[in-house]
Protein backbone atom coordinates (compact mmCIF):
# COMPACT_ATOMS: atom_id res chain seq x y z
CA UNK A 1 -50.77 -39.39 -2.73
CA UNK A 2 -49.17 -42.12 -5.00
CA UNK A 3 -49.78 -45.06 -3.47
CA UNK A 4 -52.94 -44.74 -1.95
CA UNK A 5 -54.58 -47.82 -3.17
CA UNK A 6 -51.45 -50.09 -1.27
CA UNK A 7 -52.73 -47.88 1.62
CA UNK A 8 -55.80 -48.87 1.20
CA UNK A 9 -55.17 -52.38 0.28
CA UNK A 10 -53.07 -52.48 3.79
CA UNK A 11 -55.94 -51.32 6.06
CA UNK A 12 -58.36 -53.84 3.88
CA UNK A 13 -56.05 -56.56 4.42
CA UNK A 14 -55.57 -55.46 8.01
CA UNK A 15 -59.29 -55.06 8.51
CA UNK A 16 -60.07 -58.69 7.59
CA UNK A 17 -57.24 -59.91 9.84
CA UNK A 18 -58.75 -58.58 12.57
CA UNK A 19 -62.95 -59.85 12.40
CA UNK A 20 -61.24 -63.37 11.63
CA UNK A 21 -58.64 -63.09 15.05
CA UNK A 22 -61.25 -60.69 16.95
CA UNK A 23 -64.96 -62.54 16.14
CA UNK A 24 -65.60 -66.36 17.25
CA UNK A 25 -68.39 -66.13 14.95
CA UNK A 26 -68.08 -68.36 11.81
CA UNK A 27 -69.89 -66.37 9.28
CA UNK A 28 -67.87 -62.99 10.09
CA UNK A 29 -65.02 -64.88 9.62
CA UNK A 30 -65.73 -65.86 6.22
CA UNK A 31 -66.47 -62.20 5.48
CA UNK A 32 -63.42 -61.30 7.14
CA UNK A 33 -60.96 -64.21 4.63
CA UNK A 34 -63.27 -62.34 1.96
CA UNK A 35 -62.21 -58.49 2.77
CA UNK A 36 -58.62 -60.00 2.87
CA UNK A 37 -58.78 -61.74 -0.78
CA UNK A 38 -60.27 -58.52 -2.03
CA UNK A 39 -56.95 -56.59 -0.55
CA UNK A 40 -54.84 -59.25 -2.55
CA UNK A 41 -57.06 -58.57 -5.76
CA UNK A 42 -56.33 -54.90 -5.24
CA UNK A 43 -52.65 -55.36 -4.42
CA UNK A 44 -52.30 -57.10 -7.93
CA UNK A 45 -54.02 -54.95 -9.66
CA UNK A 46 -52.27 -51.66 -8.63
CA UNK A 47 -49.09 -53.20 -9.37
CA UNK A 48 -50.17 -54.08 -12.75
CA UNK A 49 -51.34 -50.69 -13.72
CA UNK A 50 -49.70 -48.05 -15.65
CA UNK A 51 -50.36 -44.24 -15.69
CA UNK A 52 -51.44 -43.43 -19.21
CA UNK A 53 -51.10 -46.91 -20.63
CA UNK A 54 -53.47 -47.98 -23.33
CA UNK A 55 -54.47 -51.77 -23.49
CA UNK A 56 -52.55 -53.82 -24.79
CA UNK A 57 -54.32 -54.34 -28.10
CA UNK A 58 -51.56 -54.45 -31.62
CA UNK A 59 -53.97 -52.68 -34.50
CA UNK A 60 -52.03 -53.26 -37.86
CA UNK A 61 -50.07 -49.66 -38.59
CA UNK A 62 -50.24 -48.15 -35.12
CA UNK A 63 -47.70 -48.62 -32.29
CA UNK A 64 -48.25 -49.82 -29.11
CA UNK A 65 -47.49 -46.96 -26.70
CA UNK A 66 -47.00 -47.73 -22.73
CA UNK A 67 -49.01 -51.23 -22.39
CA UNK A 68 -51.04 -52.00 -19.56
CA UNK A 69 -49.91 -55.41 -18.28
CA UNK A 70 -52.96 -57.72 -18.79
CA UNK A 71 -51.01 -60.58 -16.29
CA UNK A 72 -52.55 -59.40 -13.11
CA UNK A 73 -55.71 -59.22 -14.36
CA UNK A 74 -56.02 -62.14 -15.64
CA UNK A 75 -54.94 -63.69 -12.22
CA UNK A 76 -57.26 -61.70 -10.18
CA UNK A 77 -60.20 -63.70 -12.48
CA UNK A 78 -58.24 -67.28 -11.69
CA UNK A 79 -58.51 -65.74 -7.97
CA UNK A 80 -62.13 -64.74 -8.02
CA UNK A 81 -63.08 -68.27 -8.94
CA UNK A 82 -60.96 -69.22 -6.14
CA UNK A 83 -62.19 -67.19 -3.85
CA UNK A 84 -65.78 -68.04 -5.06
CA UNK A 85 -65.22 -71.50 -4.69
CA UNK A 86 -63.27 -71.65 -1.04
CA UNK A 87 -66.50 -69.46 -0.04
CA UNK A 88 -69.33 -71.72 -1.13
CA UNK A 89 -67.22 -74.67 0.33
CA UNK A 90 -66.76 -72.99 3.79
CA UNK A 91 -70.77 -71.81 4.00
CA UNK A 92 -71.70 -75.11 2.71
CA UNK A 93 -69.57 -76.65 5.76
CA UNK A 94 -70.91 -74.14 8.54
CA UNK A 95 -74.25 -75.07 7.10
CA UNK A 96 -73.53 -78.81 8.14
CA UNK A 97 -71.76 -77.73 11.50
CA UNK A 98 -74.62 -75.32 12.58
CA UNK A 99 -76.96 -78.38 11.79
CA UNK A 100 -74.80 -80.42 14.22
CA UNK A 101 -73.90 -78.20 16.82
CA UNK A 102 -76.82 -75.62 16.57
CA UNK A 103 -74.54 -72.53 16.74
CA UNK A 104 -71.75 -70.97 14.90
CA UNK A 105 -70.06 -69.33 17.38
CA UNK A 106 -66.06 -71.09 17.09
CA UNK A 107 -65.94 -71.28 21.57
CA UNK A 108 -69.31 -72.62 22.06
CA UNK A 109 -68.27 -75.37 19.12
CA UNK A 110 -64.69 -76.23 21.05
CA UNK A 111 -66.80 -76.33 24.52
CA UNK A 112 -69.23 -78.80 22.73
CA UNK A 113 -66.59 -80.45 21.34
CA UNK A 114 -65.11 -80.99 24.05
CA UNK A 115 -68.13 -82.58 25.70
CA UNK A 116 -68.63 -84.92 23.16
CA UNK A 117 -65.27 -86.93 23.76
């Protein structure tokens, strides 16, 4: 199959959609924004590779034959620290709301909430 890894990059991306829509827990749906970053990391990546490319390295006296484009990559690693970042940030937050609310389930929050004003 040729294009397996958008395939699989689809039902990754689909997958996470689905714990953060499906799961009122907090947590999962951190894991879930997670599985869907990783399908946008893929995504980039397969469209940056090339079948048989070499990287894209110039030695003095040798041509460069089919180049792998080193773009995507070097987004995905501006992403990761992203992605790194925007998770520590949310945990650190749930952290503080499961301190105040004593759960981290998203309806028992919004009931509580709801109570308090």
């Amino acid at each position: 199959m040729q294009n397996l890894e958008y395939i699989a990059a689809m039902l990754l991306y689909v997958t996470g959609l689905g714990i953060m829509l499906f799961h009122s827990n907090l947590i999962k749906k951190i894991i879930g924004m997670n599985i869907m970053e990783t399908a946008v990391f893929l995504i980039f990546i397969a469209a940056g590779y090339v079948r048989g490319g070499q990287p894209p390295i110039a030695l003095p006296g040798e041509p460069l034959l089919l180049p792998v484009n080193p773009l995507p990559q070097a987004l995905i690693l501006t992403g990761l620290v992203v992605s790194v970042s925007i998770t520590a940030y949310a945990l650190a937050l749930l952290r503080e709301i499961y301190r105040h609310f004593g759960t981290l389930d998203a309806a028992e929050i919004a009931r509580r909430k709801g109570e308090l004003t």
